[in-house]
Protein backbone atom coordinates (compact mmCIF):
# COMPACT_ATOMS: atom_id res chain seq x y z
CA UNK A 1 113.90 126.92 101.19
CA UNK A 2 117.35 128.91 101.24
CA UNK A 3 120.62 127.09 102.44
CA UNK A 4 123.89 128.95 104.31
CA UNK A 5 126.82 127.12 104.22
CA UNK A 6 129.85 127.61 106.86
CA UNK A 7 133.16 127.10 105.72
CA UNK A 8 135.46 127.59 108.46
CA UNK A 9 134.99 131.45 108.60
CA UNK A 10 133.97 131.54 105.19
CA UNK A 11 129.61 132.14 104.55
CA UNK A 12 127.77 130.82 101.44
CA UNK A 13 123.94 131.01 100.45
CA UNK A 14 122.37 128.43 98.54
CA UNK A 15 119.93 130.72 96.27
CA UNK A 16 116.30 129.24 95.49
CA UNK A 17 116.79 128.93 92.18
CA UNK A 18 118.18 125.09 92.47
CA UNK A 19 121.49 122.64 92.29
CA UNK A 20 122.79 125.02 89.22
CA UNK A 21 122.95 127.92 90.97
CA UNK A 22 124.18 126.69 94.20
CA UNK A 23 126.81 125.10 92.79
CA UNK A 24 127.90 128.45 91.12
CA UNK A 25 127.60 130.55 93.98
CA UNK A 26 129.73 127.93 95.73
CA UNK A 27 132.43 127.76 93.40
CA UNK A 28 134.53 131.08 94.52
CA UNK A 29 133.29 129.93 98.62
CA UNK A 30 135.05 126.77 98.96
CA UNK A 31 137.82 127.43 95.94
CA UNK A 32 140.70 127.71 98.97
CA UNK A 33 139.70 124.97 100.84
CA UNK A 34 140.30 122.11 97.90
CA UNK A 35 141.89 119.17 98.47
CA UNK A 36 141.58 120.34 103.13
CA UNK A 37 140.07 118.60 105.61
CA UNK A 38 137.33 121.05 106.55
CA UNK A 39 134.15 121.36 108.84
CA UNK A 40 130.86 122.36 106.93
CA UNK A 41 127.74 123.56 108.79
CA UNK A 42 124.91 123.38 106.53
CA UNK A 43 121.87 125.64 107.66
CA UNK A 44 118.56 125.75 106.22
CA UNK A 45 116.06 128.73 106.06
CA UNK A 46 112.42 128.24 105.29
CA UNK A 47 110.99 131.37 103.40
CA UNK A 48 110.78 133.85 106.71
CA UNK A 49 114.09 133.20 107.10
CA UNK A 50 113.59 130.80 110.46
CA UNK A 51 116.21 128.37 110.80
CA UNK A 52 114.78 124.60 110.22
CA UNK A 53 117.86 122.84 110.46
CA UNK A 54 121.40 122.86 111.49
CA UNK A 55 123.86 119.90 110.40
CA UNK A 56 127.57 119.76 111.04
CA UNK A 57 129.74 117.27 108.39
CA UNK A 58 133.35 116.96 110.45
CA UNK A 59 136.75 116.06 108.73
CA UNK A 60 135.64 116.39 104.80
CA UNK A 61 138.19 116.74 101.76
CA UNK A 62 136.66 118.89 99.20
CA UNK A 63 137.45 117.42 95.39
CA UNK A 64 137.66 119.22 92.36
CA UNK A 65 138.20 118.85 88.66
CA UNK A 66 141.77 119.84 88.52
CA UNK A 67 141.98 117.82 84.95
CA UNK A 68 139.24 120.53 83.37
CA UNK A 69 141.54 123.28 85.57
CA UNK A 70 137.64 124.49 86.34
CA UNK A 71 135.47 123.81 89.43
CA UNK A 72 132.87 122.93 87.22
CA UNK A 73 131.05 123.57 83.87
CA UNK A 74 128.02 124.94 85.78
CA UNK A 75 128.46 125.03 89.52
CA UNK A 76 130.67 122.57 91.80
CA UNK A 77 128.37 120.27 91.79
CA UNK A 78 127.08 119.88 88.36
CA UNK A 79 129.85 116.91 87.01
CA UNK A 80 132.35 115.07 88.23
CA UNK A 81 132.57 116.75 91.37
CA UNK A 82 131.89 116.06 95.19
CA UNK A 83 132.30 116.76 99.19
CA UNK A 84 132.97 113.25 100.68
CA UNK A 85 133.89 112.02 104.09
CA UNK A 86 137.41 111.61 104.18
CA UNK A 87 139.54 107.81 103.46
CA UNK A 88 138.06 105.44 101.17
CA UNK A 89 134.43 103.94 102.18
CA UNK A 90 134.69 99.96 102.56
CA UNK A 91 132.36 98.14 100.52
CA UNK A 92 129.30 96.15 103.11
CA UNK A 93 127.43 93.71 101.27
CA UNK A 94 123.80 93.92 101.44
CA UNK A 95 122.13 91.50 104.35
CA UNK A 96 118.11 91.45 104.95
CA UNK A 97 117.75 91.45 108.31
CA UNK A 98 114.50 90.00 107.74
CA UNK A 99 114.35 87.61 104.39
CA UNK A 100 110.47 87.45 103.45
CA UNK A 101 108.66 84.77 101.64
CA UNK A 102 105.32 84.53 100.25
CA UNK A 103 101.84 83.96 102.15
CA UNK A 104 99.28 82.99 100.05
CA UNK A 105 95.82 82.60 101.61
CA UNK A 106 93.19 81.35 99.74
CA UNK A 107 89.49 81.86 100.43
CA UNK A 108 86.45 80.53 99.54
CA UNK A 109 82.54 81.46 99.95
CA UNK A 110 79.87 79.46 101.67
CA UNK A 111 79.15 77.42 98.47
CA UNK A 112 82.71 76.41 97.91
CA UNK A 113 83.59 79.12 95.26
CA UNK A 114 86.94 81.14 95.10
CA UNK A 115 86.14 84.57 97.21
CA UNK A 116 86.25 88.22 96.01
CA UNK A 117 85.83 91.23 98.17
CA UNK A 118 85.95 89.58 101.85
CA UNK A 119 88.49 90.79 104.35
CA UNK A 120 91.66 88.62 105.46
CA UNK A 121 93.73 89.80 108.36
CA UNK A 122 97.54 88.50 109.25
CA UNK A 123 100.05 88.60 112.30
CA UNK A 124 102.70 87.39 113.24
CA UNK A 125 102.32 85.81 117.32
CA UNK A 126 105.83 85.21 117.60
CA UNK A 127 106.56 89.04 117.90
CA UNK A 128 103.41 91.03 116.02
CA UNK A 129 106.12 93.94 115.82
CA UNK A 130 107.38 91.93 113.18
CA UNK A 131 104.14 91.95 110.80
CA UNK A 132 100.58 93.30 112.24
CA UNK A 133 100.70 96.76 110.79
CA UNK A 134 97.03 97.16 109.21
CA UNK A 135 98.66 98.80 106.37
CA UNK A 136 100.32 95.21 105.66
CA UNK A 137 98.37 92.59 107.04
CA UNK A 138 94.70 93.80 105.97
CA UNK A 139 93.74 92.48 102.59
CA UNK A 140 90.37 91.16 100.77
CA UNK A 141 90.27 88.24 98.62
CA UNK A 142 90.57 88.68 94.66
CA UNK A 143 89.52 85.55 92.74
CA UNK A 144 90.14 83.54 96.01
CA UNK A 145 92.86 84.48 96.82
CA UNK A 146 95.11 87.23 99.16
CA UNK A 147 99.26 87.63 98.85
CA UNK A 148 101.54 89.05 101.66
CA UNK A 149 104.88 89.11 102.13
CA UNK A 150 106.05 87.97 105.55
CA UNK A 151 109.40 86.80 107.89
CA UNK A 152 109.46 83.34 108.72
CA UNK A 153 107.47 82.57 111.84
CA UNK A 154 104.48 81.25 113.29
CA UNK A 155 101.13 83.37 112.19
CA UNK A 156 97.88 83.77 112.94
CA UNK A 157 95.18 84.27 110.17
CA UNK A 158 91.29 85.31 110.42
CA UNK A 159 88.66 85.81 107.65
CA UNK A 160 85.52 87.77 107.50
CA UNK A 161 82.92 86.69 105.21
CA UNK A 162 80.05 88.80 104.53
CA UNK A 163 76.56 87.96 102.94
CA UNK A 164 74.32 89.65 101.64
CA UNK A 165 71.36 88.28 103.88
CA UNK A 166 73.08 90.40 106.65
CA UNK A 167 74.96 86.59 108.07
CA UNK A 168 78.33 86.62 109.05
CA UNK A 169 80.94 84.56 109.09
CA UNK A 170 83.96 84.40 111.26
CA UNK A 171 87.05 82.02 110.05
CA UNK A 172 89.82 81.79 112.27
CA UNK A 173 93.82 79.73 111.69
CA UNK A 174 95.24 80.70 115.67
CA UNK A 175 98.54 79.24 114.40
CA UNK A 176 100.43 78.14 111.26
CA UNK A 177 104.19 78.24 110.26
CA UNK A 178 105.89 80.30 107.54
CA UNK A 179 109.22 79.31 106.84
CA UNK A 180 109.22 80.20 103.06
CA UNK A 181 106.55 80.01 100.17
CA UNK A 182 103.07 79.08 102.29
CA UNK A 183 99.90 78.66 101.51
CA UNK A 184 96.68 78.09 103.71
CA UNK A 185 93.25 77.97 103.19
CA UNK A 186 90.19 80.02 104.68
CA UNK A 187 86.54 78.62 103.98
CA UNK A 188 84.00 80.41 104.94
CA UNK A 189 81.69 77.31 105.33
CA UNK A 190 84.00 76.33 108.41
CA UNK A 191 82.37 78.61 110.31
CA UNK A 192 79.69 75.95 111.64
CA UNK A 193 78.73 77.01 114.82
CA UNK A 194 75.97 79.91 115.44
CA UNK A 195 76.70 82.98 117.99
CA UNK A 196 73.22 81.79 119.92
CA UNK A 197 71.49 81.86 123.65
CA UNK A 198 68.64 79.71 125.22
CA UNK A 199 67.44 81.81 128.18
CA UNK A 200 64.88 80.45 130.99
CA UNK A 201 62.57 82.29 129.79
CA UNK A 202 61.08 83.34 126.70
CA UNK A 203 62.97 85.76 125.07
CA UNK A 204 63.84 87.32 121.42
CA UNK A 205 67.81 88.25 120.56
CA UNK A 206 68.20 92.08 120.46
CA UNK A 207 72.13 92.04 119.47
CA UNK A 208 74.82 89.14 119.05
CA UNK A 209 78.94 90.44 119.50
CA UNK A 210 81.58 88.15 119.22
CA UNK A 211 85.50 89.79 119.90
CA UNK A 212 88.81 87.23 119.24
CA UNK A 213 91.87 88.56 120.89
CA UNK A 214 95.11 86.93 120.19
CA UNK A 215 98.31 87.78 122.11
CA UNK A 216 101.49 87.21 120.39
CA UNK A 217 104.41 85.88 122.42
CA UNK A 218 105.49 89.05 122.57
CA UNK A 219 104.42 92.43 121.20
CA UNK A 220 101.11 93.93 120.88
CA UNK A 221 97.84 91.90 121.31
CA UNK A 222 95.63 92.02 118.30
CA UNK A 223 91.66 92.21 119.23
CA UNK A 224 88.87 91.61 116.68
CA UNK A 225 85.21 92.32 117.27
CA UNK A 226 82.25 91.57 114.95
CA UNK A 227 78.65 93.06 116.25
CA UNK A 228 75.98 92.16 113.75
CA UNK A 229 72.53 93.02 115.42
CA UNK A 230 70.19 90.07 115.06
CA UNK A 231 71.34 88.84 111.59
CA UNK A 232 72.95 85.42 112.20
CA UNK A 233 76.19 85.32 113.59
CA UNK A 234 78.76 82.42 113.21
CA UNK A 235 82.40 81.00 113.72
CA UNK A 236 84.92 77.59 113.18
CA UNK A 237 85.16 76.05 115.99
CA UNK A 238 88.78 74.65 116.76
CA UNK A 239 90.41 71.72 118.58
CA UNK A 240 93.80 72.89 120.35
CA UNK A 241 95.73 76.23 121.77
CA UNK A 242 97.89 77.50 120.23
CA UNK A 243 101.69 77.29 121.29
CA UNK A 244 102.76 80.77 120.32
CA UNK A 245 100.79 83.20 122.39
CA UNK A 246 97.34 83.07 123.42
CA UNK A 247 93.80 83.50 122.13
CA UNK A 248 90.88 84.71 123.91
CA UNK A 249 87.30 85.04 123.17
CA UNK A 250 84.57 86.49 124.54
CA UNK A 251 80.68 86.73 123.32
CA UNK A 252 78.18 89.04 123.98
CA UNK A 253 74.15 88.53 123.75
CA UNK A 254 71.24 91.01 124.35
CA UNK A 255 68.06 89.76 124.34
CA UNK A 256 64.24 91.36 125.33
CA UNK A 257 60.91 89.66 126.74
CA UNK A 258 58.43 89.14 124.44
CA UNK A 259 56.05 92.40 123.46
CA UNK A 260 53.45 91.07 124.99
CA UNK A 261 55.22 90.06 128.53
CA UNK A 262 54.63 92.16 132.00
CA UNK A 263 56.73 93.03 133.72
CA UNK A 264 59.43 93.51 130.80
CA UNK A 265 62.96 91.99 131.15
CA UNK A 266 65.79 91.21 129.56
CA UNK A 267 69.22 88.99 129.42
CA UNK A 268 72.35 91.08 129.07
CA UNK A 269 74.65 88.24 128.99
CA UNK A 270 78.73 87.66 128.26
CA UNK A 271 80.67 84.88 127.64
CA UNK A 272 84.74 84.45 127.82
CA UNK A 273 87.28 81.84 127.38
CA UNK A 274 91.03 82.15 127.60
CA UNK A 275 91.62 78.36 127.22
CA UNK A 276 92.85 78.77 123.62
CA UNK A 277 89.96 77.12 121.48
CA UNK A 278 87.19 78.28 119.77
CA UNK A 279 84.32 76.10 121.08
CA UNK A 280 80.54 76.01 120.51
CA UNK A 281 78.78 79.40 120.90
CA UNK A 282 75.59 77.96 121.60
CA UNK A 283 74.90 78.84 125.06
CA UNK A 284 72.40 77.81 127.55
CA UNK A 285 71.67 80.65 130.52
CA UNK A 286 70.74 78.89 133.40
CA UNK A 287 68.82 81.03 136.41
CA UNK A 288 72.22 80.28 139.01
CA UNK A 289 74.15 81.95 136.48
CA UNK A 290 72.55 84.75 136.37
CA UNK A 291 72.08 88.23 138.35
CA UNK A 292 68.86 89.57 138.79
CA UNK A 293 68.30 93.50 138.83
CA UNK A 294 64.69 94.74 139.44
CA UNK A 295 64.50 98.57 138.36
CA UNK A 296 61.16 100.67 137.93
CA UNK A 297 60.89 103.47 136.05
CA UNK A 298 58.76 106.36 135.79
CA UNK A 299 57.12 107.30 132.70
CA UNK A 300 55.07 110.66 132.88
CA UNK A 301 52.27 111.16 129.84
CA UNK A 302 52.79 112.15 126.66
C-alpha cells in the first residue's frame, strides 16, 4: 500500500518501506507550509497502483520541532511532531451510552446438579437491538453456570438441555428484569410437560417439533425451534404473558398407522398459541378437528 500526499500544489509519496521513511520523504514536502493552515489530500494506492481511497483534512496547522531547529531525528513524524486540526481540542468526558451489569444464569441438570455443556440463549424484549446478537447472547453452562454482560432492561432467557437418551428439554424465563448485578435460575427438571398427541385412532409418533417465538417490544423477533424425531420431547409450562412483547408457540406432531393397518394413514397435526403462556403440550386430536385427505397411489413392481 503506497500513500500520495497533496499539499496545496505540492505532491508527496509515502514509500512502502513504513512510518520512518514516510516521515523522511515528507520532511523537505511540507517544510514551507509550517506553522499554515493548509488542506491535505491523502490518497492511497494498493500495489497496481488503483486508487483505494481519497480523504481530504481541511484547515490543519502543521507543527514542528523548532527547539531541535530539525523536522525530526528520523522523519516528521518520528518524535515530538504532528499534523493536528487547528484550535485547541476541548476535553469530553467519557459517558456509556449503555452502562452494563452482570447476568448470571445458573443451570442445573435433571437430577439437580450444576450443568456443563448445555446451551443458554439471552435477549433483550424491550428492544432485542439492544442485546440478541448470537455472538453475545449464545452461551453453554460451565459448572452451572453462564455470564453476560447486558443494559438494564427486561429479558428473556431459554435453556436447552440435552441427554444422552436422545430426551430433550426445553426451559423457558419469557420475562425478568436487569437493572444491575442479576441472577436467575434455569432447571432443566422444570420442563414437566411432554411434547405428546392422542389421535382417534391408533397411531405411533413419527416426529415431535416444538418452535418458541418471542417478539420484543420492538426490534427483531427471536424464533427457536427444537425437532427431535421420536425421542421424548419436553417443556416448563408457565402461568402469565409477558408484559414486554409477546411469545408465541407452536407444536408440530407426525404420526403413522400401525404396520399392520389397511388402508395406511397418518396425523400431520400443528398446534399454536399466541396467548403468552406455555401450557400443557399434551394434546388430544379429536375427528372435528381434523381434515381428512384420501390419496391413492400407484406403485408399479419391483
Amino acid at each position: 500500500m503506497a500513500l500520495a500526499t497533496t499539499v496545496g500544489a505540492c505532491a508527496g509519496w509515502w514509500p512502502p518501506g513504513g512510518r520512518e521513511d514516510a516521515g523522511v520523504a515528507l520532511d523537505e514536502l511540507l517544510a514551507a507550509y509550517m506553522g499554515k493552515y493548509v488542506l491535505i489530500t491523502l490518497t492511497y494506492y494498493d500495489e497496481d497502483g488503483e486508487v483505494v481511497t481519497q480523504q481530504e483534512v481541511h484547515g490543519i496547522i502543521i507543527k514542528a520541532d523548532h527547539a531541535r531547529g530539525k523536522y525530526g531525528s528520523a522523519g516528521l513524524f518520528a518524535g515530538g511532531e504532528s499534523v493536528s486540526l487547528a484550535g485547541v481540542a476541548a476535553t469530553v468526558a467519557a459517558r456509556p451510552e449503555l452502562p452494563m451489569s452482570t447476568l448470571t444464569v445458573t443451570g442445573t441438570t435433571i437430577a439437580g446438579q450444576p450443568d456443563t455443556g448445555d446451551l443458554v440463549f439471552v435477549m433483550n424484549v424491550d428492544n432485542s437491538v439492544l442485546f440478541s446478537d448470537p455472538n453475545e447472547s449464545t452461551s453453554f453452562f460451565y459448572k452451572g453456570s453462564a455470564k453476560f454482560s447486558v443494559p438494564a432492561g427486561n429479558y428473556f432467557a431459554l435453556g436447552l438441555f440435552f441427554d444422552i437418551s436422545g430426551a430433550s428439554r426445553l426451559v423457558a424465563l419469557p420475562q425478568f428484569a436487569v437493572g444491575g448485578t442479576t441472577s436467575v435460575a434455569l432447571a432443566e427438571a422444570a420442563a414437566t410437560s411432554a411434547v405428546s398427541f392422542a389421535t382417534p385412532r391408533p397411531a405411533r409418533l413419527q416426529d415431535a417439533m416444538i418452535t418458541l417465538n418471542r417478539v420484543p417490544a420492538a426490534g427483531p423477533a427471536a424464533s427457536f425451534g427444537l425437532d427431535n424425531g421420536t425421542s421424548p420431547l419436553w417443556i416448563n409450562q408457565t402461568t402469565s404473558a409477558p408484559s414486554a412483547g409477546g411469545l408465541d408457540i407452536a407444536t408440530n406432531g407426525s404420526l403413522v398407522s400401525p404396520a399392520a393397518a389397511s388402508p395406511h394413514y397418518e396425523y400431520d397435526l400443528l398446534y399454536g398459541s399466541t396467548g403468552g403462556e406455555i401450557l400443557s403440550q399434551h394434546h388430544v386430536v379429536t375427528a372435528a378437528s381434523l381434515a381428512t385427505v384420501d390419496e391413492r397411489f400407484y406403485q408399479g413392481r419391483v
